[in-house]
PDB file of N, CA and C in Angstrom:
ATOM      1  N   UNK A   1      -8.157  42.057  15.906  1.00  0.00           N
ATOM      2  CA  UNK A   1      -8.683  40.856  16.500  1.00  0.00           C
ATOM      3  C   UNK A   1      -9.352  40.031  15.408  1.00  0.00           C
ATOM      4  N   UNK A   2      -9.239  38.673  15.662  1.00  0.00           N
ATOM      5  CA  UNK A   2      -9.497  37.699  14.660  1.00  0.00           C
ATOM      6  C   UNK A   2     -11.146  37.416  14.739  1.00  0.00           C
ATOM      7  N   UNK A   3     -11.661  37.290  13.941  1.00  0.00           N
ATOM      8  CA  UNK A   3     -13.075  37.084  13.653  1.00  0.00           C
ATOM      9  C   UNK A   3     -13.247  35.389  14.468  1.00  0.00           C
ATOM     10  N   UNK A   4     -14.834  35.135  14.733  1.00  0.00           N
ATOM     11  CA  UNK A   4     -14.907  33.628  15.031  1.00  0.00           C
ATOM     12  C   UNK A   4     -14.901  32.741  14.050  1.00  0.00           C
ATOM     13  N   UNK A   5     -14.886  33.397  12.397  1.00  0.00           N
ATOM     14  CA  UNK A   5     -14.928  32.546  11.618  1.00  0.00           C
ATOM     15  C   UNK A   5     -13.702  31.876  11.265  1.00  0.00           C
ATOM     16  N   UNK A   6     -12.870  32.882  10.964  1.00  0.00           N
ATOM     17  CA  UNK A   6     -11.270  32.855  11.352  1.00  0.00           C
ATOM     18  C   UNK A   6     -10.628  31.894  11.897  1.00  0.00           C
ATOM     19  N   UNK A   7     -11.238  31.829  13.388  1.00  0.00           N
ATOM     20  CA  UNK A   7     -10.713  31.090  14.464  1.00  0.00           C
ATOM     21  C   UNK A   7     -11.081  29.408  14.272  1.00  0.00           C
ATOM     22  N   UNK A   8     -12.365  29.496  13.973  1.00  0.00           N
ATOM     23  CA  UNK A   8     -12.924  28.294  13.264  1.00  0.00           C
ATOM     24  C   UNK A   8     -12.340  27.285  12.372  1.00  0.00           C
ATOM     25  N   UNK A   9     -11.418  28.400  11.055  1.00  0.00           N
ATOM     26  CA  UNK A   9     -11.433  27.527  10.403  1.00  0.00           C
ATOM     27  C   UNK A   9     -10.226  26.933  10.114  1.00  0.00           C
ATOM     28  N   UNK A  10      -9.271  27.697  11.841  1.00  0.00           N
ATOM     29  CA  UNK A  10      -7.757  27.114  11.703  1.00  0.00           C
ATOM     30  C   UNK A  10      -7.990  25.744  13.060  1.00  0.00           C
ATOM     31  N   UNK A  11      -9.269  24.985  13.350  1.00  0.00           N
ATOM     32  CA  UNK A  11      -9.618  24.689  14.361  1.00  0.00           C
ATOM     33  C   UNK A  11      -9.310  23.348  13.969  1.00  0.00           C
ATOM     34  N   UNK A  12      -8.662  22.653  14.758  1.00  0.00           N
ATOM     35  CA  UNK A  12      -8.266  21.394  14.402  1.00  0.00           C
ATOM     36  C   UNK A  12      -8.145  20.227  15.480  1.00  0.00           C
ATOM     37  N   UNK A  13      -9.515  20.423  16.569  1.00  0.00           N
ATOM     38  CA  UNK A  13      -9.994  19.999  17.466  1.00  0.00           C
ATOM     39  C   UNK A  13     -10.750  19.992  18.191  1.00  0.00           C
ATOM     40  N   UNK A  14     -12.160  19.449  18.588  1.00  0.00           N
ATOM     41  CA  UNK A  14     -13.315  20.226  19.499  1.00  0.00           C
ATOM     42  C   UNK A  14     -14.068  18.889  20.254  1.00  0.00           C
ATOM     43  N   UNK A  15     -14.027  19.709  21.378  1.00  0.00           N
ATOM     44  CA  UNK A  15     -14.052  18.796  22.409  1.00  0.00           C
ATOM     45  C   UNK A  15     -15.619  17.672  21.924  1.00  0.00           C
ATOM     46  N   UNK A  16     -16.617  18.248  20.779  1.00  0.00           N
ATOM     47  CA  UNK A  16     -17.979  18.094  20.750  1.00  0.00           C
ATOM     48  C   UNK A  16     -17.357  16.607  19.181  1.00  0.00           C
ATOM     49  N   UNK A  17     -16.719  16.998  18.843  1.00  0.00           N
ATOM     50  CA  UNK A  17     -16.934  16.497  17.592  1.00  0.00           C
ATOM     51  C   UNK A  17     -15.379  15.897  17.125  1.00  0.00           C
ATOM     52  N   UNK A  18     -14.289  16.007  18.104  1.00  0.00           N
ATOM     53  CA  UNK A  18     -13.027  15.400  18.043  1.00  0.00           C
ATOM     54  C   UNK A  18     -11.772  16.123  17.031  1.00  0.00           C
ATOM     55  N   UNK A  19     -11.035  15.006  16.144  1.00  0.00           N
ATOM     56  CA  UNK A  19      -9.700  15.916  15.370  1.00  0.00           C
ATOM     57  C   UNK A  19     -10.931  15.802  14.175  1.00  0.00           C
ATOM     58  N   UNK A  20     -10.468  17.374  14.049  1.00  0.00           N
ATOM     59  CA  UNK A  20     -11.255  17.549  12.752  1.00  0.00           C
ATOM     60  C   UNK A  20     -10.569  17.833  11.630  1.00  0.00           C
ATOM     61  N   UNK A  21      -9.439  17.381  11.484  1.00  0.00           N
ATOM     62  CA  UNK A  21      -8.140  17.125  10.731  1.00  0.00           C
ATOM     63  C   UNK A  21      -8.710  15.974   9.810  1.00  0.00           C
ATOM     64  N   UNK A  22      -8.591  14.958  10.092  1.00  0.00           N
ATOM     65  CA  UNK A  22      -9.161  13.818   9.720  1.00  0.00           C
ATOM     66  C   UNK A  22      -9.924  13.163   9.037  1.00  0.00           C
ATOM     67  N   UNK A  23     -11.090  13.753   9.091  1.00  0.00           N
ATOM     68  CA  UNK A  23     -12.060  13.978   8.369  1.00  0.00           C
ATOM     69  C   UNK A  23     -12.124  13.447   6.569  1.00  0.00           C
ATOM     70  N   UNK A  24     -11.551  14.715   6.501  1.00  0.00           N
ATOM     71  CA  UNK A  24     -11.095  14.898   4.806  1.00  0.00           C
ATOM     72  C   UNK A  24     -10.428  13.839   4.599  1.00  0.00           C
ATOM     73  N   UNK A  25      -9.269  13.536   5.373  1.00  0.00           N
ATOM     74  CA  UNK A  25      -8.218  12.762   5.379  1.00  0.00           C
ATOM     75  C   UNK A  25      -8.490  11.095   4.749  1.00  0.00           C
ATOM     76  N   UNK A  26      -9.406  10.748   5.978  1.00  0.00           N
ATOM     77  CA  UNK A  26      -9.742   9.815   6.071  1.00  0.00           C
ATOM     78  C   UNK A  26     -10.666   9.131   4.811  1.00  0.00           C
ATOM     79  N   UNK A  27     -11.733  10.355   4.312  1.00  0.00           N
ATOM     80  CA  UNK A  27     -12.141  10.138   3.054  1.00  0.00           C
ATOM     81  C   UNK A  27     -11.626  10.371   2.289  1.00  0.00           C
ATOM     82  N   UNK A  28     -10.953  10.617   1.654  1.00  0.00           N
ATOM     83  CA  UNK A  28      -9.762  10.787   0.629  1.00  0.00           C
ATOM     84  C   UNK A  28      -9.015   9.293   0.377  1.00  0.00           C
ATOM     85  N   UNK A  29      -8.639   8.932   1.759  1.00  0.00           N
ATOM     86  CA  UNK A  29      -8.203   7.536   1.766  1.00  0.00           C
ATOM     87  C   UNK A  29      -8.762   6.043   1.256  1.00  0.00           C
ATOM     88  N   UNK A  30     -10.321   6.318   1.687  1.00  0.00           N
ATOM     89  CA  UNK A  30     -11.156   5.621   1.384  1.00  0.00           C
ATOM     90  C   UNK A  30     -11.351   5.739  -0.355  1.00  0.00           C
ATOM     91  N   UNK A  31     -11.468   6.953  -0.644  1.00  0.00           N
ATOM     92  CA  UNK A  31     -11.820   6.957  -2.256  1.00  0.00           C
ATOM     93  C   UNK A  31     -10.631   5.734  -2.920  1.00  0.00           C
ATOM     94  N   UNK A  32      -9.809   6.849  -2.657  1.00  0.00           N
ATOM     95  CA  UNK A  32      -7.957   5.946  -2.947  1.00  0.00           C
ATOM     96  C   UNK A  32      -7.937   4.393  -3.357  1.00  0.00           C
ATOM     97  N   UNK A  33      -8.822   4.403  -2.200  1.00  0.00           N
ATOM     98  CA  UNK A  33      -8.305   2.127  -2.095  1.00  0.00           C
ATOM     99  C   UNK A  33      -9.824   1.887  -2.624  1.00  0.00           C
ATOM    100  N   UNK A  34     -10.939   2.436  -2.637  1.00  0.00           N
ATOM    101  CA  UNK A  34     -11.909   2.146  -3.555  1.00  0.00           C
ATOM    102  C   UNK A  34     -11.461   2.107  -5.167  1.00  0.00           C
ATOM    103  N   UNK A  35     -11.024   3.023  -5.314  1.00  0.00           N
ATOM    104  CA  UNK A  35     -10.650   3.040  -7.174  1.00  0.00           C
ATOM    105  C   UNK A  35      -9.460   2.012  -7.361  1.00  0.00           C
ATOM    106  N   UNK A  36      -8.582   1.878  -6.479  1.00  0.00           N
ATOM    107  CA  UNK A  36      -8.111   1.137  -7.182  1.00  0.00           C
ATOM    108  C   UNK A  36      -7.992  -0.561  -6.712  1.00  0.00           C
ATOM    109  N   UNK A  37      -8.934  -0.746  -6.022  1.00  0.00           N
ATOM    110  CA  UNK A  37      -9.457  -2.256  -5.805  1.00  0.00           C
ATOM    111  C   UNK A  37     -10.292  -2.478  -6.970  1.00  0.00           C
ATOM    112  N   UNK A  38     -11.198  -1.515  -7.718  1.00  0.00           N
ATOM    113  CA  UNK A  38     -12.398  -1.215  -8.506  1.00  0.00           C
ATOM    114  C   UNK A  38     -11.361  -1.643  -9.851  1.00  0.00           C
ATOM    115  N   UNK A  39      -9.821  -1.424  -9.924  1.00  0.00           N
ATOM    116  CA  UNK A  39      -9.799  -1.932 -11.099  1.00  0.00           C
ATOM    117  C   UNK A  39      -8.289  -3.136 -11.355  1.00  0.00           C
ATOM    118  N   UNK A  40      -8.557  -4.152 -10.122  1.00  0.00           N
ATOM    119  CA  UNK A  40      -8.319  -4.980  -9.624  1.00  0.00           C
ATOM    120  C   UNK A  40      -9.237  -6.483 -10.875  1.00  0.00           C
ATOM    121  N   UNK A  41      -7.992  -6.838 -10.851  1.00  0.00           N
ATOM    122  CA  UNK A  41      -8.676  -8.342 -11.719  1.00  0.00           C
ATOM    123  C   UNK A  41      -8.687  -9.714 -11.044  1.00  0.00           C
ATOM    124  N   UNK A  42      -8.183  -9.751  -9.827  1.00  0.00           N
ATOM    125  CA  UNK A  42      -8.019 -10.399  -9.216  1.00  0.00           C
ATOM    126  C   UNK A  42      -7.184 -11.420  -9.042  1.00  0.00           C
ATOM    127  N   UNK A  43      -5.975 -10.827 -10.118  1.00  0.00           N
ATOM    128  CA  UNK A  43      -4.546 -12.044 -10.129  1.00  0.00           C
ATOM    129  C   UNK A  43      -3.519 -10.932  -9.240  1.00  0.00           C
ATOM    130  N   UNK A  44      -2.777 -11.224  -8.393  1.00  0.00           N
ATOM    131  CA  UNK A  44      -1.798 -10.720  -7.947  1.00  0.00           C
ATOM    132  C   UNK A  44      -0.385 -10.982  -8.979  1.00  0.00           C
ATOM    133  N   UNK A  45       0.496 -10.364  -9.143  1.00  0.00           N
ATOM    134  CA  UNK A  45       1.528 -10.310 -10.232  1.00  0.00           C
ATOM    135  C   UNK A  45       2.111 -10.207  -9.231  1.00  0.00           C
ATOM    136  N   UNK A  46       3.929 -11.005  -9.598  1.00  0.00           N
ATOM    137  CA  UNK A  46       5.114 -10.668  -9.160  1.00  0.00           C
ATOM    138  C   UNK A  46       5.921 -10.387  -9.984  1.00  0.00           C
ATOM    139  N   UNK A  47       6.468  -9.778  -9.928  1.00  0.00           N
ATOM    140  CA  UNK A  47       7.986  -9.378 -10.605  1.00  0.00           C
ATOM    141  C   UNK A  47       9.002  -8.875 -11.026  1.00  0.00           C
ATOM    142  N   UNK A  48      10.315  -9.114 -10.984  1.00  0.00           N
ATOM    143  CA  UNK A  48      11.665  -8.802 -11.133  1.00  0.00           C
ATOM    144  C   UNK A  48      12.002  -7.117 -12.037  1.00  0.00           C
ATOM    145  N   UNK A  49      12.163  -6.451 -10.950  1.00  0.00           N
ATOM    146  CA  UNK A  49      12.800  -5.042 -11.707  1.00  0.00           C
ATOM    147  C   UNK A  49      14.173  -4.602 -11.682  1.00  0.00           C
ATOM    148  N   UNK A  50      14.685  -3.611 -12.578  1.00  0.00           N
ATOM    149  CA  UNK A  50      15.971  -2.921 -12.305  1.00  0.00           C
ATOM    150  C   UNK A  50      15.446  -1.749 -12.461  1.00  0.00           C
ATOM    151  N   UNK A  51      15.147  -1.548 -13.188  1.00  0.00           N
ATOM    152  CA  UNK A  51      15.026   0.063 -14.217  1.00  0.00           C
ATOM    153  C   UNK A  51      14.431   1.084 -13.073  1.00  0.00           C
ATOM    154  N   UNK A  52      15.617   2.440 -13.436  1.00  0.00           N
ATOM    155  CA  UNK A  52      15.408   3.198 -12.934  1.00  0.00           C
ATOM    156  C   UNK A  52      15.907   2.715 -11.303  1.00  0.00           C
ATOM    157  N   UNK A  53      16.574   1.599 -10.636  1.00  0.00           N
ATOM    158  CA  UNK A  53      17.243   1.739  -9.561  1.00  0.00           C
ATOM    159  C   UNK A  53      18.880   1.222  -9.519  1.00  0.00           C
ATOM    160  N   UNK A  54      19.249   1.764 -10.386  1.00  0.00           N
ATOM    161  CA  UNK A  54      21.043   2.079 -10.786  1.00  0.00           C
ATOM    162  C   UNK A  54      21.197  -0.198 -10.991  1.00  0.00           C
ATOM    163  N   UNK A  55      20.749  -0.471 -11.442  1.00  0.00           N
ATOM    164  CA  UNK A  55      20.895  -2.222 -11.480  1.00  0.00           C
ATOM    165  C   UNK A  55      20.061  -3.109 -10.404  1.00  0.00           C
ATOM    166  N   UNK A  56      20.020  -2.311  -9.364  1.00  0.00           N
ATOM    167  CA  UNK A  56      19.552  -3.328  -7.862  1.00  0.00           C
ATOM    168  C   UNK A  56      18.358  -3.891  -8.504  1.00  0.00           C
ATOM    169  N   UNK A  57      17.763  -4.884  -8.548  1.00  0.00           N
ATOM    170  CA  UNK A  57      16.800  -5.842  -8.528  1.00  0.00           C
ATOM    171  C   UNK A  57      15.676  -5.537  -7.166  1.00  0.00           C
ATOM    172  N   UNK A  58      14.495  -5.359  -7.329  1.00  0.00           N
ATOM    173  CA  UNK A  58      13.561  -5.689  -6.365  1.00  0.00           C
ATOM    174  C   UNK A  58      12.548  -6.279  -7.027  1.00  0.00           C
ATOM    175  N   UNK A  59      11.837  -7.089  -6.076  1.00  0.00           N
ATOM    176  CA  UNK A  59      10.554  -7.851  -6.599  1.00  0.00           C
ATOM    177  C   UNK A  59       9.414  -7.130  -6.179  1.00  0.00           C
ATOM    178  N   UNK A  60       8.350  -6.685  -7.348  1.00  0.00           N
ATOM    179  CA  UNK A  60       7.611  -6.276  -6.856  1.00  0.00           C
ATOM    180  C   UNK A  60       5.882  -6.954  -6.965  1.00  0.00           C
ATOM    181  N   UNK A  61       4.876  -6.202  -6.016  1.00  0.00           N
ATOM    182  CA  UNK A  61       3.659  -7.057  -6.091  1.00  0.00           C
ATOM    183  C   UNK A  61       2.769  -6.457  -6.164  1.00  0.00           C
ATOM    184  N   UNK A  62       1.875  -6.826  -7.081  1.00  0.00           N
ATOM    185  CA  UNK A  62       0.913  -5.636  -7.400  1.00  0.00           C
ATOM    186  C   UNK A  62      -0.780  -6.527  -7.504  1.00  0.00           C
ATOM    187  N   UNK A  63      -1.414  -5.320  -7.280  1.00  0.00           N
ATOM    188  CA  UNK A  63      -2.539  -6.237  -7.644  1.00  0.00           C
ATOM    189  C   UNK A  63      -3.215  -7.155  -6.754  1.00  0.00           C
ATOM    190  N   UNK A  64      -3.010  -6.496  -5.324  1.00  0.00           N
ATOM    191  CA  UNK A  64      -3.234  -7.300  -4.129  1.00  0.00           C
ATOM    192  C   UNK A  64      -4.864  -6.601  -3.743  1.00  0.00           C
ATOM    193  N   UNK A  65      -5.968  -7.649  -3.464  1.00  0.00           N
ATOM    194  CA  UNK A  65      -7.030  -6.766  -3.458  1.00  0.00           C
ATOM    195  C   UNK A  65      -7.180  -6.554  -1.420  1.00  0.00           C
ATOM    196  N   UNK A  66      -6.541  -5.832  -1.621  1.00  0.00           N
ATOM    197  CA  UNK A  66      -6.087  -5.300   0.113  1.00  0.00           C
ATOM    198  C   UNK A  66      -6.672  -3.865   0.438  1.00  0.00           C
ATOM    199  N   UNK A  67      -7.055  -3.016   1.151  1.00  0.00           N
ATOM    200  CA  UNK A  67      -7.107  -1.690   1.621  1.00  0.00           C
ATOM    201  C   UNK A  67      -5.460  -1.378   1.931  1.00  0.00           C
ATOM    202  N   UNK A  68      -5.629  -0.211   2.466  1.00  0.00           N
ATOM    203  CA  UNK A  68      -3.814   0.515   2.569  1.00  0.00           C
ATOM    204  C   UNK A  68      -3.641  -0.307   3.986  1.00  0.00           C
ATOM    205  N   UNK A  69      -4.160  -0.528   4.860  1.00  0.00           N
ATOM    206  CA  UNK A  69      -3.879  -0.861   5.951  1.00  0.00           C
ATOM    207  C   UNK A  69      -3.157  -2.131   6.020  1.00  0.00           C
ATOM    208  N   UNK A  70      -4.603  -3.051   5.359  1.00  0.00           N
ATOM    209  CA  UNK A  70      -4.450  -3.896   5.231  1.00  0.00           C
ATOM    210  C   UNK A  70      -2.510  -4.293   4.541  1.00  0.00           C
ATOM    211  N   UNK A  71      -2.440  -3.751   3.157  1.00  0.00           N
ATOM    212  CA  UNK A  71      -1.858  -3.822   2.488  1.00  0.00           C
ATOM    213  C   UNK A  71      -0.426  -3.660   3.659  1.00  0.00           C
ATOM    214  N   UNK A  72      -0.142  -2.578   4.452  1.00  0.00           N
ATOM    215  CA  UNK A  72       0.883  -2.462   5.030  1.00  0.00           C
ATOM    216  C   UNK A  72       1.478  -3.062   5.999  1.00  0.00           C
ATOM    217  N   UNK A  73       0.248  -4.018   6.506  1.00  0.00           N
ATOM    218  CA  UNK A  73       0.548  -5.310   7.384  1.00  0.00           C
ATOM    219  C   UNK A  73       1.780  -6.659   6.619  1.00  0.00           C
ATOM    220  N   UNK A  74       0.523  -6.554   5.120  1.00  0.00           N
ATOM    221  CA  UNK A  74       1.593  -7.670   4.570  1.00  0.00           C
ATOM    222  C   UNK A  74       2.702  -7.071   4.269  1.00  0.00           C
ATOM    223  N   UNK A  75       3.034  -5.946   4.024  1.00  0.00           N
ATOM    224  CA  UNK A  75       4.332  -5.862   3.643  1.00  0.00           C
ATOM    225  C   UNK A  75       5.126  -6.283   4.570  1.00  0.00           C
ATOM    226  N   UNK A  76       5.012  -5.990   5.571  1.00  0.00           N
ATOM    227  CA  UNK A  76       6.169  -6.365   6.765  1.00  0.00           C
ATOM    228  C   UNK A  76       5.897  -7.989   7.322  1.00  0.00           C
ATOM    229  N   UNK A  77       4.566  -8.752   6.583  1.00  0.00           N
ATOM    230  CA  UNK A  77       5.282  -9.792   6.886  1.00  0.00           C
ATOM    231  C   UNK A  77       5.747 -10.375   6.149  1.00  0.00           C
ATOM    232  N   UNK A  78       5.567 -10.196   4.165  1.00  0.00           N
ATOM    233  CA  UNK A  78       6.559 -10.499   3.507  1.00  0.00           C
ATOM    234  C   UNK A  78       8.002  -9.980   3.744  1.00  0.00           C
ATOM    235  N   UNK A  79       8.316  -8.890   4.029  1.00  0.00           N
ATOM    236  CA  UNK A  79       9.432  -8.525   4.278  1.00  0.00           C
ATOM    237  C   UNK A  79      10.243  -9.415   5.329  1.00  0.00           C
ATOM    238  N   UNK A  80       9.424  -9.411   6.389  1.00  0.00           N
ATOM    239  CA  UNK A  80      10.150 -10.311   7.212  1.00  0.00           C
ATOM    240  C   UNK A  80      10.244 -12.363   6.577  1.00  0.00           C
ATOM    241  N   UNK A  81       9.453 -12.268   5.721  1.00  0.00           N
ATOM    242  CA  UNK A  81       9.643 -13.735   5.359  1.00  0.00           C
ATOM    243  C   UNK A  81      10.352 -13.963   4.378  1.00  0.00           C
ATOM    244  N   UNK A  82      10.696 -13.031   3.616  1.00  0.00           N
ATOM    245  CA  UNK A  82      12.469 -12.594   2.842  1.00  0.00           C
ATOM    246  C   UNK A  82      13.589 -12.094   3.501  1.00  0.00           C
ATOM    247  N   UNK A  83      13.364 -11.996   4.660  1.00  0.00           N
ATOM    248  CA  UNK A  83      14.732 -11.181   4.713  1.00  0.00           C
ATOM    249  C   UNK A  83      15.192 -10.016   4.601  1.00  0.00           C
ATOM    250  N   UNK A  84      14.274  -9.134   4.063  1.00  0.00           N
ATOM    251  CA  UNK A  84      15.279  -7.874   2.922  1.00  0.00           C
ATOM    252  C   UNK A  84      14.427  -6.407   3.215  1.00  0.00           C
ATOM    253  N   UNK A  85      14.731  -5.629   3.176  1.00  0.00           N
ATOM    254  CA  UNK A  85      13.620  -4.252   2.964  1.00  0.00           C
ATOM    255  C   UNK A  85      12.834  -3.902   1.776  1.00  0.00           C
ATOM    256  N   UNK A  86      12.185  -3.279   2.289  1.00  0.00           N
ATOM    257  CA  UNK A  86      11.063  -2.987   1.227  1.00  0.00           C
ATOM    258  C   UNK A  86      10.210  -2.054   1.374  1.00  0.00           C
ATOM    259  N   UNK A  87       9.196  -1.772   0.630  1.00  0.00           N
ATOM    260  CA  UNK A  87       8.321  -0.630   0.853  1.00  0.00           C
ATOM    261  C   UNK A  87       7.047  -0.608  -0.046  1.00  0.00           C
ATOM    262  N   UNK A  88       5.852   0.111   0.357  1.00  0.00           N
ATOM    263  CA  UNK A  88       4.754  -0.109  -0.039  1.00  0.00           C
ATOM    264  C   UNK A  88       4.798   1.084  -0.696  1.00  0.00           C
ATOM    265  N   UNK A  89       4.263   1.867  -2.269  1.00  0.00           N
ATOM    266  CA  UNK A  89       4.285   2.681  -2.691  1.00  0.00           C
ATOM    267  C   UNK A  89       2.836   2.750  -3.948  1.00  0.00           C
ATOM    268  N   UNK A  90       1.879   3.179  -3.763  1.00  0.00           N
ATOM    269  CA  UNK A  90       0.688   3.762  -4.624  1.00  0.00           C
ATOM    270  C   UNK A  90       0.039   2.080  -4.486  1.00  0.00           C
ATOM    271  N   UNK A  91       0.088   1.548  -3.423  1.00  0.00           N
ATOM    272  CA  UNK A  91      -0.882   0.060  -3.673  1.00  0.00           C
ATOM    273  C   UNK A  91       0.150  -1.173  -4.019  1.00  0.00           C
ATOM    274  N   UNK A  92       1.377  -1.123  -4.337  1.00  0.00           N
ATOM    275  CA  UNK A  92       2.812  -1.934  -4.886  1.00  0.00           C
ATOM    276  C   UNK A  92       3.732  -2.126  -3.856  1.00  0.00           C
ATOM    277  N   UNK A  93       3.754  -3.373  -3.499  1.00  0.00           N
ATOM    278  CA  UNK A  93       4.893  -4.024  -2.816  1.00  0.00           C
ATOM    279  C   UNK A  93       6.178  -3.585  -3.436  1.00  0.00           C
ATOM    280  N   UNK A  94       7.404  -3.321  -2.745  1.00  0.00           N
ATOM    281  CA  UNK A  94       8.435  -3.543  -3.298  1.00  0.00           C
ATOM    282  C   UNK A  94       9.423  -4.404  -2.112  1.00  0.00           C
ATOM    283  N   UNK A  95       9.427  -5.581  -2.384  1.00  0.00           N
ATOM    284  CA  UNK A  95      10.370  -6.280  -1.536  1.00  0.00           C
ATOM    285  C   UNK A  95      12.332  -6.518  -2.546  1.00  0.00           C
ATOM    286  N   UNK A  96      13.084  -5.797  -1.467  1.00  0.00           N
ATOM    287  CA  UNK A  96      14.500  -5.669  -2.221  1.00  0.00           C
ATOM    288  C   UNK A  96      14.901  -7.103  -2.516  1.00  0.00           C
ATOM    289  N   UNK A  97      15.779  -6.914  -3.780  1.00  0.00           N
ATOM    290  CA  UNK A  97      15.942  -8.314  -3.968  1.00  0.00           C
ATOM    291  C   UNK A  97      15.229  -9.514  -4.660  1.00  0.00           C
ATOM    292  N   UNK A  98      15.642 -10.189  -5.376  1.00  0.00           N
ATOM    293  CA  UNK A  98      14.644 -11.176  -6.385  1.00  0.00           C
ATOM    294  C   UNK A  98      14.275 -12.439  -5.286  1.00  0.00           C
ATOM    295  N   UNK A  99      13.073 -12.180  -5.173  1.00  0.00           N
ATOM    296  CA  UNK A  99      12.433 -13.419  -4.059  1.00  0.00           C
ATOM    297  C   UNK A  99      11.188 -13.822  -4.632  1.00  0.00           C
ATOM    298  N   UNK A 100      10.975 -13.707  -5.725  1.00  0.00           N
ATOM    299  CA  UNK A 100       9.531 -14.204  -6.835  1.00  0.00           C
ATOM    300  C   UNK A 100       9.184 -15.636  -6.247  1.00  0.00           C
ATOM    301  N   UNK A 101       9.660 -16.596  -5.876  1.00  0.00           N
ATOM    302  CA  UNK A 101       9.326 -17.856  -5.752  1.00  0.00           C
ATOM    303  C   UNK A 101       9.354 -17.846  -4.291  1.00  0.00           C
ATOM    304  N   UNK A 102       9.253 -17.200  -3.531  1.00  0.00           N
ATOM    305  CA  UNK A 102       9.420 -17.150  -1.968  1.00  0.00           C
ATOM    306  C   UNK A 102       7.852 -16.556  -2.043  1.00  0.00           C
ATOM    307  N   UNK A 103       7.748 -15.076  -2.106  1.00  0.00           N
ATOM    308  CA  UNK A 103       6.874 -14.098  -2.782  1.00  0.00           C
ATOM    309  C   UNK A 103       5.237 -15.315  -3.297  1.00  0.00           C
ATOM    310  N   UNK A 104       5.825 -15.626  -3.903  1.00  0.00           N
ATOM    311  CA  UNK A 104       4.739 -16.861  -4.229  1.00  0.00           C
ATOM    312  C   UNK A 104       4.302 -17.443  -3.672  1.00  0.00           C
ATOM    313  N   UNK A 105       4.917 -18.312  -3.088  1.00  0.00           N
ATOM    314  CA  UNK A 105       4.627 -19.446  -2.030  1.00  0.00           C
ATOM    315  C   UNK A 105       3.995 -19.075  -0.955  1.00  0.00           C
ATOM    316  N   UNK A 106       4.179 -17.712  -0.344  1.00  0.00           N
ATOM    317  CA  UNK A 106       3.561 -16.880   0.276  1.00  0.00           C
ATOM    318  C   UNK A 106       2.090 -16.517   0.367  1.00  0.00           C
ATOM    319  N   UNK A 107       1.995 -16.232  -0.889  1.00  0.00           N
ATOM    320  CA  UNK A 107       0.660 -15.648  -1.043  1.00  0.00           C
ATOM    321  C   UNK A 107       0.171 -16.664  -1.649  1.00  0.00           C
ATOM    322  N   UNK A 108       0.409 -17.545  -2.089  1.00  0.00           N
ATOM    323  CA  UNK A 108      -0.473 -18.919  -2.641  1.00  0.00           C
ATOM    324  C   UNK A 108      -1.014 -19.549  -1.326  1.00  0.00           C
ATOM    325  N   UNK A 109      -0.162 -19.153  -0.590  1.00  0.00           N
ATOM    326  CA  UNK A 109      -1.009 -20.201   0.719  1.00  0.00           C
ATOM    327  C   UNK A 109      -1.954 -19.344   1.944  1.00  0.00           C
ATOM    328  N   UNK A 110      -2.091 -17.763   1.185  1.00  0.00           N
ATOM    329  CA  UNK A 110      -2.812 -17.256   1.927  1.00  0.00           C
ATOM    330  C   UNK A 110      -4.092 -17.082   1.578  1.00  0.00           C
ATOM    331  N   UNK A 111      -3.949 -17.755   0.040  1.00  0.00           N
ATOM    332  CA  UNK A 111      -5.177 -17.830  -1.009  1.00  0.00           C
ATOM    333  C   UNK A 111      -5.823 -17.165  -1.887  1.00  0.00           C
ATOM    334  N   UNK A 112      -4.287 -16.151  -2.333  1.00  0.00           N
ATOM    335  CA  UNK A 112      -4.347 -15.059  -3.353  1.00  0.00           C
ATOM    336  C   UNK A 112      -4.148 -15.977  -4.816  1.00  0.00           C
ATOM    337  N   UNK A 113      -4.173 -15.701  -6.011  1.00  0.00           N
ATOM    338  CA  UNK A 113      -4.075 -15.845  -7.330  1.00  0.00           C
ATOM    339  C   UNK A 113      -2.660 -15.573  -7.676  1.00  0.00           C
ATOM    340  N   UNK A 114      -1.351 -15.933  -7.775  1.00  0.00           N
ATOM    341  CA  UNK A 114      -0.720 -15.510  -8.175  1.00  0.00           C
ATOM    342  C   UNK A 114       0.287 -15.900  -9.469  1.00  0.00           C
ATOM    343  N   UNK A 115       0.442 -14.541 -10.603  1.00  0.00           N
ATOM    344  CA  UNK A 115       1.234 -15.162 -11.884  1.00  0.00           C
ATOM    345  C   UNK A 115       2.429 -14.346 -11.512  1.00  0.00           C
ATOM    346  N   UNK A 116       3.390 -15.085 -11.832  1.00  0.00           N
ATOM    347  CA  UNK A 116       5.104 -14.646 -12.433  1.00  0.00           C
ATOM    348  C   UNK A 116       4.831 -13.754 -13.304  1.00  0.00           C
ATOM    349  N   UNK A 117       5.182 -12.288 -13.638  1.00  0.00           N
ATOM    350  CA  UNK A 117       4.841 -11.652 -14.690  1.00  0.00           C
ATOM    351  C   UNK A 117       6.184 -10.946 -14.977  1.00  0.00           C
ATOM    352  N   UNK A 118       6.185 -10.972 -16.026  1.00  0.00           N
ATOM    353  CA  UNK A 118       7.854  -9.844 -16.661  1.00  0.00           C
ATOM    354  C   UNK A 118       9.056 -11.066 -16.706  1.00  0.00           C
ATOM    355  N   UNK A 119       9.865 -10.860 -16.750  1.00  0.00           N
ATOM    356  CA  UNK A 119      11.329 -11.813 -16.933  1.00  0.00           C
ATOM    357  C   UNK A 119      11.919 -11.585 -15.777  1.00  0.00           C
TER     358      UNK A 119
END
């Protein structure tokens, strides 16, 4: 028979104190988008990649001073205001496809900073 400590510490719900899953989770998350807002300059960058995806071109955006949440909202409404798929990965937009001047216009009028960066 299993000890109460045991039982405790595979416990991943209580009626007193809720998912206790989470917890950790949730702060962990918080550190995450603290450090790297913390080294945020406050220009958003766009721009044009291949490397490392067999030729395909995506535009990417970095440097957005957003939380993850936040951050995953805009992706899908840049995405939807290109057209194309995409995906959010370590704080980085990746919208498929070269849309730098769309991408722009975008976030210039939402009242972000934004430079063309790379070729």
């Amino acid at each position: 028979m299993s000890s109460l400590k045991d039982q405790l510490s595979s416990l991943v719900y209580s009626t007193e104190r809720g998912d206790l899953r989470g917890d950790d989770a949730e702060a962990a998350r918080e550190a995450r988008d603290q450090a790297r807002l913390a080294g945020l300059d406050g220009i958003v960058r766009i721009r044009r990649e291949t490397s490392g995806r067999k030729g395909k071109g995506v535009t990417t955006v970095s440097g957005v001073p957003l939380a993850e949440e936040a951050l995953k909202k805009l992706t899908a409404e840049l995405k939807k205001r290109c057209g194309s798929g995409g995906a959010l990965k370590d704080g980085v937009i990746e919208i498929q496809g070269d849309h730098r001047d769309t991408l722009k216009r975008a976030l210039e009028t939402q009242g972000y900073k934004v430079k063309l960066a790379g070729g």
